[in-house]
Protein backbone atom coordinates (compact mmCIF):
# COMPACT_ATOMS: atom_id res chain seq x y z
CA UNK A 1 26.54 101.81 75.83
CA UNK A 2 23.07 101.37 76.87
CA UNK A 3 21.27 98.96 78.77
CA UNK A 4 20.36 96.40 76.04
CA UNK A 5 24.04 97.03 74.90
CA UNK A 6 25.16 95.89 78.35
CA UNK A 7 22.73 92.88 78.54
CA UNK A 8 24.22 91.45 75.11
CA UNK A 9 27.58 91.68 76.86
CA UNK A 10 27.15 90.24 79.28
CA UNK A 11 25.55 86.80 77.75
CA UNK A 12 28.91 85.72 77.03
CA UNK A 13 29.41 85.86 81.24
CA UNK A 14 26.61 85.18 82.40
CA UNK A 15 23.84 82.45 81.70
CA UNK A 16 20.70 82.75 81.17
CA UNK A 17 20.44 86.80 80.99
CA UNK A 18 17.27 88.06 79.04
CA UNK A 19 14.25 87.03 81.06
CA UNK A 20 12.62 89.18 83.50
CA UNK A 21 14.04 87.77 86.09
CA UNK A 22 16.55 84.91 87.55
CA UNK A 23 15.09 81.17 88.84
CA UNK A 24 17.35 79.67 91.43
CA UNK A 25 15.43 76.19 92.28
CA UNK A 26 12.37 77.57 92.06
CA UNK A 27 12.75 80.64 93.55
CA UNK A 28 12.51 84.03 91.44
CA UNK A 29 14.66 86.56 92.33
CA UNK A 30 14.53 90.26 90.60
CA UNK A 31 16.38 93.61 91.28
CA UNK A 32 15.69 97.02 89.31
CA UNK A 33 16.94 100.52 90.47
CA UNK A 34 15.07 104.22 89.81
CA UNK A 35 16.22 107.22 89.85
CA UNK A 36 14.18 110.91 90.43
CA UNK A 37 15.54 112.36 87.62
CA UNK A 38 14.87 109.66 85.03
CA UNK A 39 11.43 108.02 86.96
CA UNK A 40 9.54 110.28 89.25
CA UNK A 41 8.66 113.27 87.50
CA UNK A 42 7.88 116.63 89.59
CA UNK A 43 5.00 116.24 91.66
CA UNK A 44 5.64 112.49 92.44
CA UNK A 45 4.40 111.39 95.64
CA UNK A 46 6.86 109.40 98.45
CA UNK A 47 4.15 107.51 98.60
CA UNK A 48 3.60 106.73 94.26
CA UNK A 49 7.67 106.40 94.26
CA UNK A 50 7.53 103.50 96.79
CA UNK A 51 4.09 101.87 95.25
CA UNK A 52 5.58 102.04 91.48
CA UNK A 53 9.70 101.17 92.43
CA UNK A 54 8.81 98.20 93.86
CA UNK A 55 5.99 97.49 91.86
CA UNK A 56 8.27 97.50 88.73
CA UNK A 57 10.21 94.74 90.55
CA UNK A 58 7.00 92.75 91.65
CA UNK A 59 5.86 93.06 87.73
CA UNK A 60 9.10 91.36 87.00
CA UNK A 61 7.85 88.86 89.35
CA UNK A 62 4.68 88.67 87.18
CA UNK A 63 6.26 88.41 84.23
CA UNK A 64 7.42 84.60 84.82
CA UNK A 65 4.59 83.39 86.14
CA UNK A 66 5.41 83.36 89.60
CA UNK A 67 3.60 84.14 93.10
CA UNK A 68 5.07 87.41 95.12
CA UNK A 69 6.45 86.26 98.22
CA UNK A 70 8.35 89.58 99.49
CA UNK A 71 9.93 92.67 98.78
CA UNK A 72 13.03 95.00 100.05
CA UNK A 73 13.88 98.63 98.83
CA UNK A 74 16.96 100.66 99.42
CA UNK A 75 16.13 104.05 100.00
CA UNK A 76 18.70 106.94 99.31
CA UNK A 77 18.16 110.93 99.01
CA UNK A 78 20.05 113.82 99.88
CA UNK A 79 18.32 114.01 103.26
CA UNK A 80 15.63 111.85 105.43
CA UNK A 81 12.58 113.69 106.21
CA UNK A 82 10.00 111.56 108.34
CA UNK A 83 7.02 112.68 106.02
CA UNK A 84 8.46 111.11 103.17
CA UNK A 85 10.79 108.50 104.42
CA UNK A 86 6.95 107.43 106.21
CA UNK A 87 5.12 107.97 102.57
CA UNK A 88 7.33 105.59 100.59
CA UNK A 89 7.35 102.66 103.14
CA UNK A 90 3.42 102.75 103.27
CA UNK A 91 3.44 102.87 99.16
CA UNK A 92 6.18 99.61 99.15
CA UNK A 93 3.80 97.72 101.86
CA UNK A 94 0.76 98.33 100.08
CA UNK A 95 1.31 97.36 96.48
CA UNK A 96 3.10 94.22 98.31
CA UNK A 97 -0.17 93.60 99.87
CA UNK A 98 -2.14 94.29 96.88
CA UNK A 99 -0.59 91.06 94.99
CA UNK A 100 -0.59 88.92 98.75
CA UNK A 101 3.61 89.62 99.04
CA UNK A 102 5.08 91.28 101.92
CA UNK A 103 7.26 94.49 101.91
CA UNK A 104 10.11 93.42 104.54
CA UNK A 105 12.58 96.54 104.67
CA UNK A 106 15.81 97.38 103.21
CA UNK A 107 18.24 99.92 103.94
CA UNK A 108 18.90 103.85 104.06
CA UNK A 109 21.56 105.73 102.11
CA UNK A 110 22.52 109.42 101.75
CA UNK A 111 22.85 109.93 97.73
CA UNK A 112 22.56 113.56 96.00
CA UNK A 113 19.58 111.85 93.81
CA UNK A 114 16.26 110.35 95.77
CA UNK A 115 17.44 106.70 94.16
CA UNK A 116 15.26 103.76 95.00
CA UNK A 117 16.65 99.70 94.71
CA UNK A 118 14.37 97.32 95.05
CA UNK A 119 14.85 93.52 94.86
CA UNK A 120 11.26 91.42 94.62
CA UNK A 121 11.22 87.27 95.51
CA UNK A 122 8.52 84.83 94.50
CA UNK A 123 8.45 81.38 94.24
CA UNK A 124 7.14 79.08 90.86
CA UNK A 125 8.17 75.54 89.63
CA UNK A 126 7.03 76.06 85.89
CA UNK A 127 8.24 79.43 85.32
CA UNK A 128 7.41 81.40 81.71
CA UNK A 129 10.39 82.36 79.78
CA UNK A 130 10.31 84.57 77.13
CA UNK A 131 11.70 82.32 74.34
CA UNK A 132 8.40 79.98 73.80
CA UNK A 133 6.31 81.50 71.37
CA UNK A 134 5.48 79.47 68.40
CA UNK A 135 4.25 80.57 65.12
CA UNK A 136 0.08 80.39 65.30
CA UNK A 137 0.00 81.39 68.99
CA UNK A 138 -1.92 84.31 70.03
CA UNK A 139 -0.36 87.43 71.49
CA UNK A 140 -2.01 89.12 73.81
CA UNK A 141 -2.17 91.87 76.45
CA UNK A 142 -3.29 92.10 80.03
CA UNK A 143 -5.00 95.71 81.08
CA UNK A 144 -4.31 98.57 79.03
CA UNK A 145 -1.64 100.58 77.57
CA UNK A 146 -0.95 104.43 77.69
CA UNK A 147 -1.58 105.26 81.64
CA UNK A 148 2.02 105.74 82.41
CA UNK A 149 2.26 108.20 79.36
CA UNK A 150 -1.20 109.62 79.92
CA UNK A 151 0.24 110.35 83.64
CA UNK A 152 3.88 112.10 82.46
CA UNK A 153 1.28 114.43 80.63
CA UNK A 154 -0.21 115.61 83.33
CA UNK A 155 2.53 115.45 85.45
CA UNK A 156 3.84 118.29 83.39
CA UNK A 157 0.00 120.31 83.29
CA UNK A 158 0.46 120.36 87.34
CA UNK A 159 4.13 121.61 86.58
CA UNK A 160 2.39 124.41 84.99
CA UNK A 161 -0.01 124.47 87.31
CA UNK A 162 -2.74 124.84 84.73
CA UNK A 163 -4.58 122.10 86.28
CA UNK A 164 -4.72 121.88 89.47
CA UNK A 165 -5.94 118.05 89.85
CA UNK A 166 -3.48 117.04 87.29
CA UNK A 167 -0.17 115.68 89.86
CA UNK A 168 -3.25 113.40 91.83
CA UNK A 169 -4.33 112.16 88.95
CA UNK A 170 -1.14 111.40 87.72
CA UNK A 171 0.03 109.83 91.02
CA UNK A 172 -2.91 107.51 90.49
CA UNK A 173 -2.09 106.32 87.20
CA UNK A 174 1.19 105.77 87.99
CA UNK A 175 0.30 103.75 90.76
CA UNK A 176 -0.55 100.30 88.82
CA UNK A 177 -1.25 97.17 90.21
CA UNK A 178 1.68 94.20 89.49
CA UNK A 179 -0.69 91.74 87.71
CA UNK A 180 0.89 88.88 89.87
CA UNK A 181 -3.00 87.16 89.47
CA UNK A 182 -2.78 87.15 85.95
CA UNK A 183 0.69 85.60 85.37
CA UNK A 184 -0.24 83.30 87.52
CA UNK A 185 -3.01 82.27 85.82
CA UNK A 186 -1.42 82.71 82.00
CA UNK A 187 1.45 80.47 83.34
CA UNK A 188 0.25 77.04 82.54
CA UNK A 189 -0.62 77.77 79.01
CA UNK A 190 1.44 81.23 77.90
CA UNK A 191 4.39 79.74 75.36
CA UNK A 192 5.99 83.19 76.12
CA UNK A 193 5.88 86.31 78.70
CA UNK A 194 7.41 89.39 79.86
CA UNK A 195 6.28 92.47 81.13
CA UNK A 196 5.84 95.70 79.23
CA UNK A 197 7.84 98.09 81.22
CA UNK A 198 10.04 98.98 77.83
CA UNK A 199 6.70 99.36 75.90
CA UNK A 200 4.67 96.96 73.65
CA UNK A 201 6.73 97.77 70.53
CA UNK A 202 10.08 96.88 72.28
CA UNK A 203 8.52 94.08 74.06
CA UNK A 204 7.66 92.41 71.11
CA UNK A 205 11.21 92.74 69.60
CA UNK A 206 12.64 91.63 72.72
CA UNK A 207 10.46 88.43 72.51
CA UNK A 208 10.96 87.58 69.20
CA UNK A 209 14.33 87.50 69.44
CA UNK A 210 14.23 85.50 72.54
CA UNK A 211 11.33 83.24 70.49
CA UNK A 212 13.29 83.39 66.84
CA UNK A 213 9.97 84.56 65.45
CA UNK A 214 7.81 87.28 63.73
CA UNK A 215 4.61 88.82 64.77
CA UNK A 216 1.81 90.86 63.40
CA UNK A 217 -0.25 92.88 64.92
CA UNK A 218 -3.49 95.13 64.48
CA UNK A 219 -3.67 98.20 65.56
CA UNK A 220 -7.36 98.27 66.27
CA UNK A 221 -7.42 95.65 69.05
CA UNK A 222 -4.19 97.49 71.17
CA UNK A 223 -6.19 97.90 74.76
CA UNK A 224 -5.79 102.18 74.59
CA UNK A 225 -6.43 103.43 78.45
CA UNK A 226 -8.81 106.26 78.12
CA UNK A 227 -6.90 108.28 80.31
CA UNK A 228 -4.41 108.94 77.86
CA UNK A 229 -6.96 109.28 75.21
CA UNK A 230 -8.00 112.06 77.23
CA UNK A 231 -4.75 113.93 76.95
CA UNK A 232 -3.45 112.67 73.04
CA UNK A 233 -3.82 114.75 69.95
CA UNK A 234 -5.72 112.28 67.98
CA UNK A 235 -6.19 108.78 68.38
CA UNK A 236 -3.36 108.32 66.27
CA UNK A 237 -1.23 109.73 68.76
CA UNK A 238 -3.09 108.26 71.53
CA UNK A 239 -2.00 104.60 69.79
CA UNK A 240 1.69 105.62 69.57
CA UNK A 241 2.34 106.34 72.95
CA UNK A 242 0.48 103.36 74.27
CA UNK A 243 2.82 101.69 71.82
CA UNK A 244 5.66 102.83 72.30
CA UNK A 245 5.88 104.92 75.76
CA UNK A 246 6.57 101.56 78.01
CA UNK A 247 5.69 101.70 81.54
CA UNK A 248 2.88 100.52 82.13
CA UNK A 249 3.85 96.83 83.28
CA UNK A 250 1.03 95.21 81.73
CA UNK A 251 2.23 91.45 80.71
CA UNK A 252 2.72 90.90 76.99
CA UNK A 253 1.91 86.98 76.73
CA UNK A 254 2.04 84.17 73.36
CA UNK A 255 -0.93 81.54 73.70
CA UNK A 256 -1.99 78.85 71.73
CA UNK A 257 -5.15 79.43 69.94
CA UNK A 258 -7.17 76.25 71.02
CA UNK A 259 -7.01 77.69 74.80
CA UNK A 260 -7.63 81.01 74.34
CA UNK A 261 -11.25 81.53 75.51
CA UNK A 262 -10.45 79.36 78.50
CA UNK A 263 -6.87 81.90 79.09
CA UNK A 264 -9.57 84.56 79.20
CA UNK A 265 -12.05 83.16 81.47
CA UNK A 266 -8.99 82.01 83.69
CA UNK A 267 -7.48 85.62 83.99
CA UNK A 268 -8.78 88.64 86.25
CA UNK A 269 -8.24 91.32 84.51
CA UNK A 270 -8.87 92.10 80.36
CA UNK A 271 -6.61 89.60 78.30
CA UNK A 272 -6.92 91.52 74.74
CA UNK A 273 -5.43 89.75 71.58
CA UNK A 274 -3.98 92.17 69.79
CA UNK A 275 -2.06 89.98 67.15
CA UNK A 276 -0.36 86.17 66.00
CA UNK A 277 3.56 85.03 65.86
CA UNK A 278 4.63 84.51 62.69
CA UNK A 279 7.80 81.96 61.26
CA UNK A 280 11.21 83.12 61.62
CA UNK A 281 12.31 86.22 58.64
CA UNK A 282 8.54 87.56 58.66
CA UNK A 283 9.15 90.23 60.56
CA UNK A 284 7.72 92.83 62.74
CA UNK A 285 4.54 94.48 61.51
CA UNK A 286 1.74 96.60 62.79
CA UNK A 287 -1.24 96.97 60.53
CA UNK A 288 1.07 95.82 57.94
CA UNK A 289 3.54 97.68 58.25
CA UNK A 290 6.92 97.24 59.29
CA UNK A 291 6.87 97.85 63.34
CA UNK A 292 9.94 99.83 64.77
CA UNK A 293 12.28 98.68 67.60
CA UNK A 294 11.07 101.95 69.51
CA UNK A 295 10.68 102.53 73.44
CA UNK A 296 12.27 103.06 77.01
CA UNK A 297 15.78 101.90 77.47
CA UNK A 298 18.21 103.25 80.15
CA UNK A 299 21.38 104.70 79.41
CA UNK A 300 19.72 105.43 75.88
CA UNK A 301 20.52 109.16 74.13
């Protein structure tokens, strides 16, 4: 069973399950655990691992519109060594700091894995679910896509050690910033939201199920990082993984058309419209075609 698998399950017990995160009288509560073998690649910094684990949490934050109020992280590993025990906390404070949150503490484990928990808190009144889009809206994309794949790339050139400024470049791209600023800002007029941490195609399935909707989208406006231009086959490629790769926690957001423009002028980073939601039946479709159900899910073969 994988992780969507579980989720379904676990409806029937649980209510509401499917958003990015839980809202307990206005406070947002979210809690994600990664694992070396599955999330750090070789040549992952202490100091990456604690910006991205509980940056993935903070994202989740993101995702509903909230503000970041604060941050813990269990840290576990088959030993403690001072360097990188040191490393991670500096990475967890500073992407806390980076989106005006603070990185409180947590706890220490032995485990035969380096495993990282991390629960994130924030605080809205109006938060975003992700089963408001309405056919018409806009879809659109904060950032870019592809750094996260663009970084596993040359993750696996320093491996080789074929390049040697590949691992701190790919610590950098894997460092992202939790666009916190920009949910905040998409809140009052995004129909729809969630993060992008399974990928853009998967998002999109995953809201339009939530939304009971279609969607198309064009391939030409998807916001392609460069840096994973720089390390793709062909620009064909270099669209499929920033498609499909996930990871990048970029928000994925449904907007009316008539406010747009002012969405854009509103938002601090790139807001790129990359397609529209479509009735109920019409399906899935990129550049007219019919768009898989394809990217990261845990516990998946």
């Amino acid at each position: 069973m994988d992780e969507r698998a579980a989720l379904a399950l676990l409806e029937g017990e649980l209510d509401p399950v499917g958003d990015d995160a839980a809202v307990v009288d206005g406070l947002v509560v979210t809690t994600d655990m990664l694992h070396e073998r599955t999330d750090f690649p070789p040549g992952t910094s202490r100091y990456t691992a604690g910006w991205r684990s509980v940056g993935a949490s903070l994202s989740d934050v993101a995702a509903m519109g909230a503000s970041a109020t604060a941050a813990v992280a269990a840290y576990a590993a088959p030993e403690f060594v001072a360097d990188e025990l040191l490393a991670f906390v500096r990475g967890a404070r500073d992407v806390c700091e980076l989106v005006d949150g603070e990185y409180v503490g947590g706890d220490l484990d032995g485990h035969d894995e380096f495993t990282v928990a991390t629960t994130a808190i924030g605080r809205t009144d109006d938060p975003v679910p992700r089963s408001g889009a309405r056919p018409g809206d806009a879809v659109c994309v904060t950032g870019t896509l592809g750094r996260s794949a663009a970084a596993l790339e040359l993750f696996r050139r320093g491996e080789r050690e074929d390049d040697p400024d590949a691992r701190e470049r790919a610590n950098e791209l894997f460092r992202f910033e939790p666009r916190v600023t920009a949910g905040r800002a998409l809140a009052p007029h995004a129909t729809a939201m969630m993060d992008s941490s399974d990928g853009l195609a998967r998002s999109l399935h995953q809201l339009a199920e939530a939304s009971d909707c279609g969607f198309a989208v064009d391939g030409e406006t998807i916001p392609i990082d460069d840096a994973v231009r720089s390390v793709a086959e062909s620009e064909r490629a270099a669209l499929e993984r920033a498609t499909t790769f996930g990871e990048d926690f970029e928000l994925v957001a449904t907007i009316p058309e008539e406010v747009l423009e002012a969405v854009r002028d509103a938002v601090d980073v790139p807001l790129a419209r990359v397609g529209t939601v479509l009735e109920s039946g019409e399906g899935i479709s990129l550049d007219g075609e019919p768009l898989a159900d394809r990217g990261y899910t845990h516990g998946e073969d």
